[in-house]
PDB file of N, CA and C in Angstrom:
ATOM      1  N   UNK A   1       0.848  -1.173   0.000  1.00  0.00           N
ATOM      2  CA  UNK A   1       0.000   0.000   0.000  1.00  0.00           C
ATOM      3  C   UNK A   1       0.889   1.231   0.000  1.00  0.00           C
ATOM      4  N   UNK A   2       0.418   2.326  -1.051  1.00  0.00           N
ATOM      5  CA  UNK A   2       1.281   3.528  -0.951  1.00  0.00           C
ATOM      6  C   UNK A   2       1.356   4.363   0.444  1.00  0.00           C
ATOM      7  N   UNK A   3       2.530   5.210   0.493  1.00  0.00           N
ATOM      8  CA  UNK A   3       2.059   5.850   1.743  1.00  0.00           C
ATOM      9  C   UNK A   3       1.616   7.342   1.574  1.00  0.00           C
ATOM     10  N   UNK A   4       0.092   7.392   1.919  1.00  0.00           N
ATOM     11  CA  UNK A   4      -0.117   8.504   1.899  1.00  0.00           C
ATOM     12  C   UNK A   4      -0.065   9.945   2.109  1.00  0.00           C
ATOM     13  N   UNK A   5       1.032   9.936   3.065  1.00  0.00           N
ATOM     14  CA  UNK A   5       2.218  11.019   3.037  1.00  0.00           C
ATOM     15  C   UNK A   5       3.141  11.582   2.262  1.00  0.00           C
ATOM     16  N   UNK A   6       3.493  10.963   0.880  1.00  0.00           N
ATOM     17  CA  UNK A   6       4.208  10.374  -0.217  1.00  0.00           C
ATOM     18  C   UNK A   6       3.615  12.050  -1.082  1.00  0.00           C
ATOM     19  N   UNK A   7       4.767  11.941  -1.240  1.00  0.00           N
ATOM     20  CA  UNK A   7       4.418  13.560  -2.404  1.00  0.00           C
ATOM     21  C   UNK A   7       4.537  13.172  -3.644  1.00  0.00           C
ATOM     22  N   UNK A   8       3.898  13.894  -4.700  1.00  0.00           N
ATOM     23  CA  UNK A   8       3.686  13.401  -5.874  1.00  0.00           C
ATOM     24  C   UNK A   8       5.505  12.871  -6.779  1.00  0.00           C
ATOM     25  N   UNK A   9       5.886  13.623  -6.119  1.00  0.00           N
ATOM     26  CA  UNK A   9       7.376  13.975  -6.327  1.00  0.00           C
ATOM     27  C   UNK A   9       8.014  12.798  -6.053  1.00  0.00           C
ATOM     28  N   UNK A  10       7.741  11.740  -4.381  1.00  0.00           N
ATOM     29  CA  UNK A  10       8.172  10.951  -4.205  1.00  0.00           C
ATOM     30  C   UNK A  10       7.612   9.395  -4.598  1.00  0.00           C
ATOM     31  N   UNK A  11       6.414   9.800  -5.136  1.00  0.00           N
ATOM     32  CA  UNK A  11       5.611   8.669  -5.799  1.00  0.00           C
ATOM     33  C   UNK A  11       6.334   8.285  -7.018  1.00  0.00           C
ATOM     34  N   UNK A  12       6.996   9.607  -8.144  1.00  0.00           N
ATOM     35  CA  UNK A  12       7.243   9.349  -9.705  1.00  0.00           C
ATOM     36  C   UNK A  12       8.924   8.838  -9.109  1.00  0.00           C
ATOM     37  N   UNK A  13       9.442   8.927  -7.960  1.00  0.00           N
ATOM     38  CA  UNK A  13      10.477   8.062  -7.905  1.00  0.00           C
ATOM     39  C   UNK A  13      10.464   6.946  -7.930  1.00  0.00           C
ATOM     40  N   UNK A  14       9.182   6.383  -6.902  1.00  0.00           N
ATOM     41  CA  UNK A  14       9.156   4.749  -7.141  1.00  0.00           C
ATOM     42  C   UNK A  14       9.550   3.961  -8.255  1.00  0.00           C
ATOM     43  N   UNK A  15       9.991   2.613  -8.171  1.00  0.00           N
ATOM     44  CA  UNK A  15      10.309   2.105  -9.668  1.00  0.00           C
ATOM     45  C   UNK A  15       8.634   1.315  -9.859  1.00  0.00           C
ATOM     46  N   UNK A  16       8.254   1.551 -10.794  1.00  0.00           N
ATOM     47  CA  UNK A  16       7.239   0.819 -11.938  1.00  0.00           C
ATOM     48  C   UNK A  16       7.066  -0.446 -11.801  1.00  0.00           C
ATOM     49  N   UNK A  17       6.255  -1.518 -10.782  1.00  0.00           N
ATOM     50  CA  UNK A  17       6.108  -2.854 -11.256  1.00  0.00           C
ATOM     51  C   UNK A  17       6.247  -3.332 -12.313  1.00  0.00           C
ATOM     52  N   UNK A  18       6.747  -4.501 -12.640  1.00  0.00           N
ATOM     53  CA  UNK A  18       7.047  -5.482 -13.803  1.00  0.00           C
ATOM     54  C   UNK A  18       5.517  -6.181 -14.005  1.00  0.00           C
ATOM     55  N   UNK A  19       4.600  -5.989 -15.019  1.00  0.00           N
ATOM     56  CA  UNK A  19       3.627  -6.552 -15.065  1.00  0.00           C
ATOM     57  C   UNK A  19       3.555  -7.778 -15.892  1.00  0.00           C
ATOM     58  N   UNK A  20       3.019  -8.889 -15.771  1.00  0.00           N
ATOM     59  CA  UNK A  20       3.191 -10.020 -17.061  1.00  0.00           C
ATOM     60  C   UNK A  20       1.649 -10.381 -17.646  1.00  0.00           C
ATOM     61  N   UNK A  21       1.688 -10.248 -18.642  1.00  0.00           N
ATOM     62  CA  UNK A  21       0.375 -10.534 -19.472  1.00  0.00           C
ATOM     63  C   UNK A  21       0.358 -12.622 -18.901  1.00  0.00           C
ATOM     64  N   UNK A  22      -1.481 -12.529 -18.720  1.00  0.00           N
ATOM     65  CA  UNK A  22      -1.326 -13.901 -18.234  1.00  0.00           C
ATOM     66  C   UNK A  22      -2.895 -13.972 -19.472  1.00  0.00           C
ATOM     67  N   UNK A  23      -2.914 -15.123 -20.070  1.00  0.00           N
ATOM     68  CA  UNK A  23      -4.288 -15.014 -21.041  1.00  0.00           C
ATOM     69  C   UNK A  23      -5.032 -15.949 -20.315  1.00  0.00           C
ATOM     70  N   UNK A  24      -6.482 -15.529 -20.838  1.00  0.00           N
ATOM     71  CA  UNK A  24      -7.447 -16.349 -20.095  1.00  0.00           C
ATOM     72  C   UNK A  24      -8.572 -16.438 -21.413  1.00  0.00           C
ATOM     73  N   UNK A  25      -8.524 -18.137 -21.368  1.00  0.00           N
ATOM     74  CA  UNK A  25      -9.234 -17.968 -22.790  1.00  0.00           C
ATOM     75  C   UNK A  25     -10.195 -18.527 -22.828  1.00  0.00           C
ATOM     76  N   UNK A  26     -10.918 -18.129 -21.269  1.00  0.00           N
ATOM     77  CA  UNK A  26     -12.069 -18.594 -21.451  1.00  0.00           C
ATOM     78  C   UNK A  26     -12.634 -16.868 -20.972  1.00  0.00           C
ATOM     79  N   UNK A  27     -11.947 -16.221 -21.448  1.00  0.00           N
ATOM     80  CA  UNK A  27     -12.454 -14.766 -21.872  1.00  0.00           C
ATOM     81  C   UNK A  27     -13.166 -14.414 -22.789  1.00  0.00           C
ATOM     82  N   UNK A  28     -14.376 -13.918 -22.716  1.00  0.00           N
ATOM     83  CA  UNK A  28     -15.229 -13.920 -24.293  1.00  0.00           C
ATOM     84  C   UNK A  28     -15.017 -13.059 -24.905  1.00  0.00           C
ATOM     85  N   UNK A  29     -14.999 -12.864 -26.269  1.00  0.00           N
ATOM     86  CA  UNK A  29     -14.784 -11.969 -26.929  1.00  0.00           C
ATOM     87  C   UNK A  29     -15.683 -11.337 -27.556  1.00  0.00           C
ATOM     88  N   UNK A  30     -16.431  -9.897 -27.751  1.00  0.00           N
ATOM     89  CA  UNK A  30     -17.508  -9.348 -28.157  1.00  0.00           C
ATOM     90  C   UNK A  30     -17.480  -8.828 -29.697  1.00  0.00           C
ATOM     91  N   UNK A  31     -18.323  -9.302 -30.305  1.00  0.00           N
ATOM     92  CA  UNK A  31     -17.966  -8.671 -31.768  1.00  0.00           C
ATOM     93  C   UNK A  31     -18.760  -6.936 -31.815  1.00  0.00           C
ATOM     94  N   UNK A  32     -18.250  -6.379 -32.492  1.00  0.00           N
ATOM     95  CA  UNK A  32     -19.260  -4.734 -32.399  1.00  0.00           C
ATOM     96  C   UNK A  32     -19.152  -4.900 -34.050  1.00  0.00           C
ATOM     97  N   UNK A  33     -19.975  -3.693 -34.194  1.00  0.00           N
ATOM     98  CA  UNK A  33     -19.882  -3.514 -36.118  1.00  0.00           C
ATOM     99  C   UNK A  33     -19.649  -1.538 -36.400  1.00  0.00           C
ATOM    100  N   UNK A  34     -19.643  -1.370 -34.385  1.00  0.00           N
ATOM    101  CA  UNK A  34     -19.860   0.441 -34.597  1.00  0.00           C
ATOM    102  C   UNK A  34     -19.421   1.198 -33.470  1.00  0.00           C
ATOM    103  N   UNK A  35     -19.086   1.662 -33.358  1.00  0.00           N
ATOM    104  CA  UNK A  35     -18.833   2.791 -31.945  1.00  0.00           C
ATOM    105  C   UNK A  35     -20.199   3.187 -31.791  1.00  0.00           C
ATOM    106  N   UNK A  36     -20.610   3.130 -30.754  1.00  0.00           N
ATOM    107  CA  UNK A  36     -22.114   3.813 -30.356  1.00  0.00           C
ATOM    108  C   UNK A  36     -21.267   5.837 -30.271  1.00  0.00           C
ATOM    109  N   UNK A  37     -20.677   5.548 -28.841  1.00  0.00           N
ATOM    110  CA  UNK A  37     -20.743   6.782 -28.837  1.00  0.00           C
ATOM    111  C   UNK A  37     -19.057   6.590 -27.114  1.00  0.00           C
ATOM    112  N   UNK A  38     -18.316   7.550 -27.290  1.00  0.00           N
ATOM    113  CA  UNK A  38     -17.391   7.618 -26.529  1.00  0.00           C
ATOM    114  C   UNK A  38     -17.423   9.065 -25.816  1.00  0.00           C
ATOM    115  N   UNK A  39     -17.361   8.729 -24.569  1.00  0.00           N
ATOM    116  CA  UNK A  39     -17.178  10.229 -23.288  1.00  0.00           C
ATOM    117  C   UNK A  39     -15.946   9.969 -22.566  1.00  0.00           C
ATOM    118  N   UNK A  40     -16.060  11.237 -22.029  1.00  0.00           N
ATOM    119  CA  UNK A  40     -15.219  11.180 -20.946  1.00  0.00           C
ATOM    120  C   UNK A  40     -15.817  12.096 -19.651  1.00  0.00           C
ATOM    121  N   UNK A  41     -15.870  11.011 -18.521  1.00  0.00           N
ATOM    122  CA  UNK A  41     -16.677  12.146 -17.478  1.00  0.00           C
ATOM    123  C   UNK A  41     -16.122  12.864 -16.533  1.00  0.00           C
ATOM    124  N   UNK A  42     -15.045  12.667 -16.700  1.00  0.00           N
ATOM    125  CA  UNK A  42     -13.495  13.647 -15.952  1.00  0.00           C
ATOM    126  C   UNK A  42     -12.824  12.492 -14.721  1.00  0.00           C
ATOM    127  N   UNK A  43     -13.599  11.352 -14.846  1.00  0.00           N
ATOM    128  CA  UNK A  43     -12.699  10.353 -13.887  1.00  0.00           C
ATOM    129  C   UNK A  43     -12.597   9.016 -14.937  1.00  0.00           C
ATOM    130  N   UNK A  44     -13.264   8.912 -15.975  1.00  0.00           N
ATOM    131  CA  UNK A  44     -13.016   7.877 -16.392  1.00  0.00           C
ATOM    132  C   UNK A  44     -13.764   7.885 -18.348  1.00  0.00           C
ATOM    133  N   UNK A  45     -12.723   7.130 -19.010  1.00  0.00           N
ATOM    134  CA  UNK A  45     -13.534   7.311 -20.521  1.00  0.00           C
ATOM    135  C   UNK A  45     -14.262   6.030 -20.644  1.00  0.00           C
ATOM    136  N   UNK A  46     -14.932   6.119 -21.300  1.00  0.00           N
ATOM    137  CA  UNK A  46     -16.705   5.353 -21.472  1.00  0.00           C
ATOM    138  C   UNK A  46     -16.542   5.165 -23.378  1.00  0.00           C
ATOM    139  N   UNK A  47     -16.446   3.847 -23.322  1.00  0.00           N
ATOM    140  CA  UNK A  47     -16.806   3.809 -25.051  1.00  0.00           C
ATOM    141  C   UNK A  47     -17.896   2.282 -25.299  1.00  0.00           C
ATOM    142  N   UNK A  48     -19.093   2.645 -25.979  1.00  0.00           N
ATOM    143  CA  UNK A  48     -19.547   1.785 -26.203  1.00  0.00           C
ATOM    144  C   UNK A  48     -19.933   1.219 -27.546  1.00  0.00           C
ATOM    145  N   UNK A  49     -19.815   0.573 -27.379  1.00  0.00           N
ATOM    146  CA  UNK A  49     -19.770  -0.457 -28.874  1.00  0.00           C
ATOM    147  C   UNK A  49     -21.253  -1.231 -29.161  1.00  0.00           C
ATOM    148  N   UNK A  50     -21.664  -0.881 -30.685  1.00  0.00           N
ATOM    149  CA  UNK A  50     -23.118  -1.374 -30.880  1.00  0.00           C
ATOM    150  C   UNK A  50     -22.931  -2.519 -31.765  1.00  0.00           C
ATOM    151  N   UNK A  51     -24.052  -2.878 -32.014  1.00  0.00           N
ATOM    152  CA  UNK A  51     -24.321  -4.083 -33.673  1.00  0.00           C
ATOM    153  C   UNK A  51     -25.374  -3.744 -34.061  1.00  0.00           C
ATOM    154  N   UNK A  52     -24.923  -3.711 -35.841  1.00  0.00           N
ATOM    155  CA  UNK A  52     -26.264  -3.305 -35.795  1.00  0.00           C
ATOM    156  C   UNK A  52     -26.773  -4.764 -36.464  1.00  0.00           C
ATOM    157  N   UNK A  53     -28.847  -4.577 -36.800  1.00  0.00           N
ATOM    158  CA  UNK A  53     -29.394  -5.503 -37.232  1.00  0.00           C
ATOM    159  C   UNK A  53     -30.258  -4.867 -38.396  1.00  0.00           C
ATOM    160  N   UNK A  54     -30.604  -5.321 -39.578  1.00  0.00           N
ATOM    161  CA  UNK A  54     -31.241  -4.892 -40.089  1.00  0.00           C
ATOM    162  C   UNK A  54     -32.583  -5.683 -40.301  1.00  0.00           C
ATOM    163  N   UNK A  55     -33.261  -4.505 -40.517  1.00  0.00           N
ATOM    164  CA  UNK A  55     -34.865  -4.928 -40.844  1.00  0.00           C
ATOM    165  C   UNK A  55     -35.373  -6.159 -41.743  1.00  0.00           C
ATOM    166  N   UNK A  56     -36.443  -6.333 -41.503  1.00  0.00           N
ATOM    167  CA  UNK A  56     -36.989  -7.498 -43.008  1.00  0.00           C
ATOM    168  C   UNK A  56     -36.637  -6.611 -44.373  1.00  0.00           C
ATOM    169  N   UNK A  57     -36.142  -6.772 -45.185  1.00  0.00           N
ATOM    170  CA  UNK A  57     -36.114  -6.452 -46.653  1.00  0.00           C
ATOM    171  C   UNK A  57     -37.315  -6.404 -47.169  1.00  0.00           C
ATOM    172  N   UNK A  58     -37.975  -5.655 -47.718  1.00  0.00           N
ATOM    173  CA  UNK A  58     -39.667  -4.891 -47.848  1.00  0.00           C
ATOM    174  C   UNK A  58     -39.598  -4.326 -49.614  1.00  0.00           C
ATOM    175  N   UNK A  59     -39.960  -4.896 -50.520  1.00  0.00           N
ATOM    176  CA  UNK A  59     -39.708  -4.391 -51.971  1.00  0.00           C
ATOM    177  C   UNK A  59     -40.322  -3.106 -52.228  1.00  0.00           C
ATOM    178  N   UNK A  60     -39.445  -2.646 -52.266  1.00  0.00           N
ATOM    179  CA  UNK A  60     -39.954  -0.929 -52.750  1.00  0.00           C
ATOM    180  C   UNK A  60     -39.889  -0.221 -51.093  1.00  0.00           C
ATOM    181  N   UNK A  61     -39.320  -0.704 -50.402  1.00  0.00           N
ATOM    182  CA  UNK A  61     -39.431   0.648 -49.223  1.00  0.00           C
ATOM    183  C   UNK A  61     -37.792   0.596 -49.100  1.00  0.00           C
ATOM    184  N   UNK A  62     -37.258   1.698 -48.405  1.00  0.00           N
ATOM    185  CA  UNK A  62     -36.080   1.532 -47.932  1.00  0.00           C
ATOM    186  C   UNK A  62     -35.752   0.876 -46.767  1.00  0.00           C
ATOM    187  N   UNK A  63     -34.387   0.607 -46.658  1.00  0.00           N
ATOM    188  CA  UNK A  63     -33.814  -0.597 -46.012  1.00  0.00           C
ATOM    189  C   UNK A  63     -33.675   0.694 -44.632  1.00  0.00           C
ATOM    190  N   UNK A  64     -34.003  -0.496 -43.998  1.00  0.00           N
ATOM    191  CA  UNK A  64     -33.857   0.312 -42.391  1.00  0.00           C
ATOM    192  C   UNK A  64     -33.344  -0.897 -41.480  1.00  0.00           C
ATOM    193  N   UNK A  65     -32.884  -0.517 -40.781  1.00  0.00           N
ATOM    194  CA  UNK A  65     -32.094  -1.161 -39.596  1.00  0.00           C
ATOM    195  C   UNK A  65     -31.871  -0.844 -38.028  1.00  0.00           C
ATOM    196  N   UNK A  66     -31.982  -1.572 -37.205  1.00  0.00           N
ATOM    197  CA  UNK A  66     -31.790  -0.648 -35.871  1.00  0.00           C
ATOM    198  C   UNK A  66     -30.102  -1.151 -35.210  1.00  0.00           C
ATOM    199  N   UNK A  67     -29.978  -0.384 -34.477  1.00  0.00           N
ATOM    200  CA  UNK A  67     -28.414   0.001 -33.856  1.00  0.00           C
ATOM    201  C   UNK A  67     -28.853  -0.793 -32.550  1.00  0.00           C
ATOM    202  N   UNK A  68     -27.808  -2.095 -31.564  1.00  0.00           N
ATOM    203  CA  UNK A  68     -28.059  -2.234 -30.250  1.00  0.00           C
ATOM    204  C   UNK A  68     -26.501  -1.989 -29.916  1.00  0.00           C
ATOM    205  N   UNK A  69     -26.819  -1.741 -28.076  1.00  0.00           N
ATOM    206  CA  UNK A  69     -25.398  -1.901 -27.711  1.00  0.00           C
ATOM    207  C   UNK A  69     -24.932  -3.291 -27.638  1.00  0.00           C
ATOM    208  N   UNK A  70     -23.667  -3.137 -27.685  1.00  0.00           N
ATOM    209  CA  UNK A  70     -23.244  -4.878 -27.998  1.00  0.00           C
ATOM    210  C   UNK A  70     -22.810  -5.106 -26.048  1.00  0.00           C
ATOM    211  N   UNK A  71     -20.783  -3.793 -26.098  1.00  0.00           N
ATOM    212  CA  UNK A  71     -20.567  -3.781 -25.199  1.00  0.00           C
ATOM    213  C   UNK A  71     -20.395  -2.203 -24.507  1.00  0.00           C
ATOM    214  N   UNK A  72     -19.972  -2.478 -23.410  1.00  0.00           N
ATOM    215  CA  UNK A  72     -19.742  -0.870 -22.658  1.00  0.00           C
ATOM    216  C   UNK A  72     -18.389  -0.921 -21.620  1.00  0.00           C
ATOM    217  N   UNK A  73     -17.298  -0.469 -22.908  1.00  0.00           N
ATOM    218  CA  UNK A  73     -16.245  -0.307 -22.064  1.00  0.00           C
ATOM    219  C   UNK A  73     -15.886   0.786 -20.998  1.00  0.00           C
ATOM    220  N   UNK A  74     -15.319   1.174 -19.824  1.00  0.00           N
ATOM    221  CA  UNK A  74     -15.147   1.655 -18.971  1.00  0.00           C
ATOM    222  C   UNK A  74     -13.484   1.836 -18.801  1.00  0.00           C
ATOM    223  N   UNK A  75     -13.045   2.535 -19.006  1.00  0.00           N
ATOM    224  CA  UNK A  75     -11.386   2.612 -18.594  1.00  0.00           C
ATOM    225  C   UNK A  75     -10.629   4.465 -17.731  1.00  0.00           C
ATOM    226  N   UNK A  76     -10.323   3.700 -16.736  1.00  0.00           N
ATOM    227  CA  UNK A  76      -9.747   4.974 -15.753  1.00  0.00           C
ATOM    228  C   UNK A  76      -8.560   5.943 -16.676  1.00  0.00           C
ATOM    229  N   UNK A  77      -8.307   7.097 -16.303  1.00  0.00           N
ATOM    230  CA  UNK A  77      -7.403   7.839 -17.352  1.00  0.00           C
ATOM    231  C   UNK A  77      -6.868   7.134 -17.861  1.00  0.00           C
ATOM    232  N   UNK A  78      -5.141   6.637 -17.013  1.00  0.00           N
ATOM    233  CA  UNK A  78      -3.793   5.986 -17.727  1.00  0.00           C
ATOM    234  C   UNK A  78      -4.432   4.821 -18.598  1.00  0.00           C
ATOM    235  N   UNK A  79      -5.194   3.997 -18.327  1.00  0.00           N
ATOM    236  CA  UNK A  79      -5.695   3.411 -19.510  1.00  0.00           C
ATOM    237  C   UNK A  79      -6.385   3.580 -21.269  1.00  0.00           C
ATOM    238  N   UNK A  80      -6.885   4.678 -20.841  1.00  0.00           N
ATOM    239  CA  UNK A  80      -7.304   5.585 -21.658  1.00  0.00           C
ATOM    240  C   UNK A  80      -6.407   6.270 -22.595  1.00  0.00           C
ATOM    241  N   UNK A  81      -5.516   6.689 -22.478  1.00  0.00           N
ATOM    242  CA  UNK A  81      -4.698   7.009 -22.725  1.00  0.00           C
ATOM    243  C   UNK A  81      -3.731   6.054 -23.297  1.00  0.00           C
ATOM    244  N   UNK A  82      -3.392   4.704 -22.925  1.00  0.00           N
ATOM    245  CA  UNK A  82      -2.796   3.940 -23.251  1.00  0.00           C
ATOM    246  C   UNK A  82      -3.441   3.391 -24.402  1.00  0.00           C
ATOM    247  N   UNK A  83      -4.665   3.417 -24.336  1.00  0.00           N
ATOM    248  CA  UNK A  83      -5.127   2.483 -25.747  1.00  0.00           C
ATOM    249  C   UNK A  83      -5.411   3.575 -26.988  1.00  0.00           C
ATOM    250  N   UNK A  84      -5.729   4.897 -26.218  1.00  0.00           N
ATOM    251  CA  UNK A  84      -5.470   5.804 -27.480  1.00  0.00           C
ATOM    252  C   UNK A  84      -4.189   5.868 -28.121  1.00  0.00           C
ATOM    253  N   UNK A  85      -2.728   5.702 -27.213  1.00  0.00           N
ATOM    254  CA  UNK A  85      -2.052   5.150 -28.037  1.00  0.00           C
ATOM    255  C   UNK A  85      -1.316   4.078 -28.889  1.00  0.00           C
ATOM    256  N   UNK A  86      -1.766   3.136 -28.345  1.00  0.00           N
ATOM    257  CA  UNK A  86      -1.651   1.879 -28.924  1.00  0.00           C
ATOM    258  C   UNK A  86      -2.447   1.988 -30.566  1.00  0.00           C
ATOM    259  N   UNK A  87      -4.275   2.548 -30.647  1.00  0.00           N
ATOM    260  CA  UNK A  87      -5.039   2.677 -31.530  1.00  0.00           C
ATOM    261  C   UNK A  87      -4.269   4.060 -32.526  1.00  0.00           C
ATOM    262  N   UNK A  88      -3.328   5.174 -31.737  1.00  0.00           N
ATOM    263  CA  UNK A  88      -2.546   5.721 -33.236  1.00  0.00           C
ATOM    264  C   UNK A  88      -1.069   5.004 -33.895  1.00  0.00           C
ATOM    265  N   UNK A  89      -0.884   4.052 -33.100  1.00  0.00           N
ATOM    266  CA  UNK A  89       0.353   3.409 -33.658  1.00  0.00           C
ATOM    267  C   UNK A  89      -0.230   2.458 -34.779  1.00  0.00           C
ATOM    268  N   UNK A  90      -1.336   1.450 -34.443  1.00  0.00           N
ATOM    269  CA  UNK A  90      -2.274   0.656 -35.387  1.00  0.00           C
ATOM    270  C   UNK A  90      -2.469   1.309 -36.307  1.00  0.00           C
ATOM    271  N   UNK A  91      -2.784   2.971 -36.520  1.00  0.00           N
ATOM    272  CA  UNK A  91      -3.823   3.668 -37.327  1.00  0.00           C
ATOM    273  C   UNK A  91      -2.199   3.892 -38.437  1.00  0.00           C
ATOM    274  N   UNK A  92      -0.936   4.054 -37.803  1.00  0.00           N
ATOM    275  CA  UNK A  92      -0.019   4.216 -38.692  1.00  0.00           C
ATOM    276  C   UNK A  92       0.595   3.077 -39.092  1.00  0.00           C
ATOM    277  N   UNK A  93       0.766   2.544 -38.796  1.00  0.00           N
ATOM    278  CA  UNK A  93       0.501   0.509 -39.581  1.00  0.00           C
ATOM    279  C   UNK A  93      -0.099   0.194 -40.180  1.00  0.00           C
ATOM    280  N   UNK A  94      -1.682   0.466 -40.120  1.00  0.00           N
ATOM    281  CA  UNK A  94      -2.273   0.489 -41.482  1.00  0.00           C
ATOM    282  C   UNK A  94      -2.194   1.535 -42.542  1.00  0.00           C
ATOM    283  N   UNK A  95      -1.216   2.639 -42.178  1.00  0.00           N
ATOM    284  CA  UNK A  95      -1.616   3.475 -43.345  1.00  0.00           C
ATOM    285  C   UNK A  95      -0.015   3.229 -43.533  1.00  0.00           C
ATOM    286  N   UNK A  96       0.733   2.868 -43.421  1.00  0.00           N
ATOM    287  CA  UNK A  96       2.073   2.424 -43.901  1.00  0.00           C
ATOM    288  C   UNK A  96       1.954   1.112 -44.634  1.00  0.00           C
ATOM    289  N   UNK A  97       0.689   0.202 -44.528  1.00  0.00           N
ATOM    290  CA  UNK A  97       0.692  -0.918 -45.200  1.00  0.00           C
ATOM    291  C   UNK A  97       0.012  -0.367 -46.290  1.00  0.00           C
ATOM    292  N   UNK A  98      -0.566   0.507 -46.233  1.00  0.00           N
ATOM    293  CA  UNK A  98      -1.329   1.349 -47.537  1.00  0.00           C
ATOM    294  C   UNK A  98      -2.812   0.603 -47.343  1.00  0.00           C
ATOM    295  N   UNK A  99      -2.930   0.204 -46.215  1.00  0.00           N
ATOM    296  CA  UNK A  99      -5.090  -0.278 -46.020  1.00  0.00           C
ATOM    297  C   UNK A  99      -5.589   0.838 -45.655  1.00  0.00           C
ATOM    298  N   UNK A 100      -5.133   1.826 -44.882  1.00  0.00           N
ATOM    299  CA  UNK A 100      -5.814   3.203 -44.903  1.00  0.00           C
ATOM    300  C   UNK A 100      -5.270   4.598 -45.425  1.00  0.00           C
ATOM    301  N   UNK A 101      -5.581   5.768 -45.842  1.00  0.00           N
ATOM    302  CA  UNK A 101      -5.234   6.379 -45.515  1.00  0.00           C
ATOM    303  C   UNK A 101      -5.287   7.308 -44.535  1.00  0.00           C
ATOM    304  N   UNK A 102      -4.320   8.029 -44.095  1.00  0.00           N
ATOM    305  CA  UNK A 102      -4.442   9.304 -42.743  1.00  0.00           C
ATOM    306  C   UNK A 102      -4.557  10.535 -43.683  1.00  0.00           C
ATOM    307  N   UNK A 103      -5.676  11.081 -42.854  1.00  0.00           N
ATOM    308  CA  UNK A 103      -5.865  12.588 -43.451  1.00  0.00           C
ATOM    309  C   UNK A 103      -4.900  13.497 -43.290  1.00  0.00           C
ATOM    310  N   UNK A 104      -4.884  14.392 -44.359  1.00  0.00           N
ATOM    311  CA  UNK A 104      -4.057  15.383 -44.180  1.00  0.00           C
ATOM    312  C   UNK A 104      -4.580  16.663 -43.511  1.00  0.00           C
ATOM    313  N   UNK A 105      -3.591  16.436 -43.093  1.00  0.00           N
ATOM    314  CA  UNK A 105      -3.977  18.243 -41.465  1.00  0.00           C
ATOM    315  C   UNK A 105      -3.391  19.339 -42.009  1.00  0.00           C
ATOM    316  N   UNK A 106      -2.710  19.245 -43.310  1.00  0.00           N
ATOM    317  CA  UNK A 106      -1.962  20.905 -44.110  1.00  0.00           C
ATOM    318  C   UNK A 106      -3.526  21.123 -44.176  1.00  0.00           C
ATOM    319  N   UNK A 107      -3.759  22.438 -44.574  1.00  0.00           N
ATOM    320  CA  UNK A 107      -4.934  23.111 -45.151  1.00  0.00           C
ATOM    321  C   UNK A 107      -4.108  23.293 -47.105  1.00  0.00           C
ATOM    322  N   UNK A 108      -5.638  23.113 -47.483  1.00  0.00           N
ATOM    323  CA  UNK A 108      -5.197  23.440 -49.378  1.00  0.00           C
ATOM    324  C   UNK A 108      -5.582  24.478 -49.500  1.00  0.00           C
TER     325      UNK A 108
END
């Protein structure tokens, strides 16, 4: 347990636990097809993930479909943060493999 006397100063001295990834594979895995919608409520970011389903196919009307949530992730800052960067290193891996491109931020 930290000691709560501990100044922020003497906390960033501590050394960093060694963490080891352990898998558990009877972990389920959720498929999504969408981002519902992502916050942040100043203690923690919130992203939830939908599927969608579509309607009966109806000749001559348009195709409609409804949106459910699938899952609802929850992650405290440093996590948050961690997978936002993990998700721009991915985003430049795929656009170095040439499957996406990244927009350009010059103005034309």
């Amino acid at each position: 347990m930290s000691d709560p006397s501990a100044t922020a100063s003497d906390r960033n001295k501590m050394p960093k636990p060694t963490i080891h990834n352990v898998d558990r594979p009877e972990c389920a895995e959720t498929f999504a097809d969408a981002v519902n919608s992502v916050w942040f409520d100043g203690q923690t970011m919130r992203i939830e993930f939908g599927i969608t389903r579509m309607d009966e196919v109806k000749p001559g009307q348009p195709l409609t479909g409804r949106r459910y949530p699938a899952c609802r992730l929850v992650l405290p800052p440093a996590a948050a943060i961690e997978l936002i960067n993990k998700m721009q290193q991915t985003a430049a891996a795929l656009a170095q493999a040439g499957i996406v491109k990244q927009k350009s931020t010059a103005k034309e």
